[in-house]
Protein backbone atom coordinates (compact mmCIF):
# COMPACT_ATOMS: atom_id res chain seq x y z
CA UNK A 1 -0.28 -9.75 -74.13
CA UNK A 2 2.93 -9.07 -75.91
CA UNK A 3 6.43 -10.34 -74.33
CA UNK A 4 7.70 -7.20 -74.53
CA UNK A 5 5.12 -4.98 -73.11
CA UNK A 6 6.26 -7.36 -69.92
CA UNK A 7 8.69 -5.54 -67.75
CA UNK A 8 10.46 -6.92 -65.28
CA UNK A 9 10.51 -5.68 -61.57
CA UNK A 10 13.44 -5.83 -58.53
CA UNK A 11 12.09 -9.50 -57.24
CA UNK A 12 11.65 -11.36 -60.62
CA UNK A 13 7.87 -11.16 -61.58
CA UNK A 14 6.24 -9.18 -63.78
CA UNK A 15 4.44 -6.42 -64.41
CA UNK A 16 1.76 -8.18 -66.51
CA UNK A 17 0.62 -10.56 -63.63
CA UNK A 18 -0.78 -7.40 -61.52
CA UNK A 19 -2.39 -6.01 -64.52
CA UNK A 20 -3.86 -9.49 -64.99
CA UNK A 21 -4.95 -9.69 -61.45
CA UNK A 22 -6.71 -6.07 -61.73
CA UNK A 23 -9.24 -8.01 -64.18
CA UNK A 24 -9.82 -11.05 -62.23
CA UNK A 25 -10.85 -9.03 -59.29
CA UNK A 26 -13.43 -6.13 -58.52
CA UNK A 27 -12.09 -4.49 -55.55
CA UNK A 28 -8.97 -2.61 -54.85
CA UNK A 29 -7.89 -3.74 -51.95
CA UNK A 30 -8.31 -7.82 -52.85
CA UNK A 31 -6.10 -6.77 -55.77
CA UNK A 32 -3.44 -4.88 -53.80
CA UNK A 33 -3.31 -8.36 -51.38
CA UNK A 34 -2.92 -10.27 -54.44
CA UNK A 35 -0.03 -8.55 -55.71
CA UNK A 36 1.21 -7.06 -52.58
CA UNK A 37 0.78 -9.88 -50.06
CA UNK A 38 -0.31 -9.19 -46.42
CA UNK A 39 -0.64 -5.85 -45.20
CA UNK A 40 2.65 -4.45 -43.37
CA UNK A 41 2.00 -1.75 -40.76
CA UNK A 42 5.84 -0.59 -41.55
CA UNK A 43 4.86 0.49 -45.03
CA UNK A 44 2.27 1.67 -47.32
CA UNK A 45 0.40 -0.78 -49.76
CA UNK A 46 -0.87 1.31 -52.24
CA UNK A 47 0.70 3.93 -54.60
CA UNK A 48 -1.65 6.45 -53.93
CA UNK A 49 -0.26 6.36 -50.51
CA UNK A 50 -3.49 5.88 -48.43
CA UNK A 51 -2.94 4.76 -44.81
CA UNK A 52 -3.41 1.20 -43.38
CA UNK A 53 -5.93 0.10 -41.20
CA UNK A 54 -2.96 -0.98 -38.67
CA UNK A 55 -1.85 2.40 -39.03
CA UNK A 56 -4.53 4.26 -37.85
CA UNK A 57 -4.82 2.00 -34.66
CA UNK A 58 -1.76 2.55 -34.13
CA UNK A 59 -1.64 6.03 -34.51
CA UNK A 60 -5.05 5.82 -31.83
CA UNK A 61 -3.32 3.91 -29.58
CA UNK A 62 -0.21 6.29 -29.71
CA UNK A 63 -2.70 9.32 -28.92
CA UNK A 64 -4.31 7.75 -25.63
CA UNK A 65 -0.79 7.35 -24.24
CA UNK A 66 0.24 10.78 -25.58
CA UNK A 67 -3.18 11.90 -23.44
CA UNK A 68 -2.58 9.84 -20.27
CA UNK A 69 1.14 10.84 -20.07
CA UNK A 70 0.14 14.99 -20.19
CA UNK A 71 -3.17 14.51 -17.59
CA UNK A 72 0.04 12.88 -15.75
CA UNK A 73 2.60 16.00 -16.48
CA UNK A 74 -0.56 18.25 -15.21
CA UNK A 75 -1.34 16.47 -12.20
CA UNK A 76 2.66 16.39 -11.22
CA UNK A 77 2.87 20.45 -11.85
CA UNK A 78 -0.09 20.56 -9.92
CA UNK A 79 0.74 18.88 -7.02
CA UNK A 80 4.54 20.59 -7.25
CA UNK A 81 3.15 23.83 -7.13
CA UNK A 82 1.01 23.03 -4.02
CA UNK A 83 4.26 21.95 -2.18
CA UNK A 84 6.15 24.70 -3.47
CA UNK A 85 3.24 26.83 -2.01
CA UNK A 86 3.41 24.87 1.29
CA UNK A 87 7.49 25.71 1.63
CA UNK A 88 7.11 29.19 1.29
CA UNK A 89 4.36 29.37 3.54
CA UNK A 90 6.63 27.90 6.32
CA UNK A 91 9.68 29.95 4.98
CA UNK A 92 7.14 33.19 6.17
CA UNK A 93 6.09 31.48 9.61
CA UNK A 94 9.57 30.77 10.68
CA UNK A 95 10.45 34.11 9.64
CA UNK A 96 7.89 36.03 11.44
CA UNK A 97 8.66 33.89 14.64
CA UNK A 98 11.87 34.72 14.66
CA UNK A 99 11.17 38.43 13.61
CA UNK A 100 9.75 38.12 16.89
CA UNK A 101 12.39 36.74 19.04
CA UNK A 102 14.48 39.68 18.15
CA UNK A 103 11.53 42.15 18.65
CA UNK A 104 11.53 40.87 22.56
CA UNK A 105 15.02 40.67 22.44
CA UNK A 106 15.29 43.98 21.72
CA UNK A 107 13.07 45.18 24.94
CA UNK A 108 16.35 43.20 27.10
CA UNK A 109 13.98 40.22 28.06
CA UNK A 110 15.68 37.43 26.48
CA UNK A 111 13.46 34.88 25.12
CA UNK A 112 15.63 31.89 26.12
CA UNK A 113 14.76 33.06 29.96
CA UNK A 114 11.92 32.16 31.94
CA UNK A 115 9.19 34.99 33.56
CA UNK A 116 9.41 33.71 37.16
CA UNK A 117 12.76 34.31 39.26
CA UNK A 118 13.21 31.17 41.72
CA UNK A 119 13.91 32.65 45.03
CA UNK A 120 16.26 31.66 47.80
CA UNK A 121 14.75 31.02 50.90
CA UNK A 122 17.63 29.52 53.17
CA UNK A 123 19.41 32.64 52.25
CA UNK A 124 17.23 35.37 53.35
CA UNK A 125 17.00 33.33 56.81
């Protein structure tokens, strides 16, 4: 190879020992970890832009939570709605009851009075 079909790149080495490591190796991904050094989940390895391994568990991982959190959301709502339910069901018993405390009211029996009169028997004596 010519010296100045070498170009250099940002960290010092050249171009020509990648292209030399393409030939000494069959697959891909051997000669990307050559060149490229141990796979980074932060960043992509290739230049086609293909996705890492470390990637895709992550992304898996992310997902399950993503899952466990909205069957938690649901089950909150759920249970929310049931109490919200269970509020205005009181709300429309205490109303009715006292709906009915004025009805009686109403009739001149006071409810806060009792049905029986106590008599006074030294009196009538």
């Amino acid at each position: 190879m010519r010296e100045g079909l070498r170009s250099q790149t940002r960290s010092g080495k050249y171009r020509g020992k990648s292209q030399a490591a393409i030939k000494d190796f069959v697959s891909e991904n051997e000669v990307f970890q050559k060149v490229f050094g141990k796979e980074h989940p932060e960043y992509v390895r290739s230049m086609r832009l293909e996705v890492t391994s470390s990637q895709i568990n992550a992304l898996k991982e992310k997902n399950l939570k993503f899952d466990e959190l909205m069957e938690a959301i649901a089950f909150l709502k759920h249970k929310d709605n049931a109490r919200k339910e269970e509020i205005e069901l009181l709300m429309q018993m205490q109303n009715s009851s006292g709906r009915q405390g004025l009805e009686s009211s109403a009739d001149g029996r006071s409810s806060s009075k009792s049905s029986y009169q106590i008599t006074d028997n030294e009196s009538s004596k």
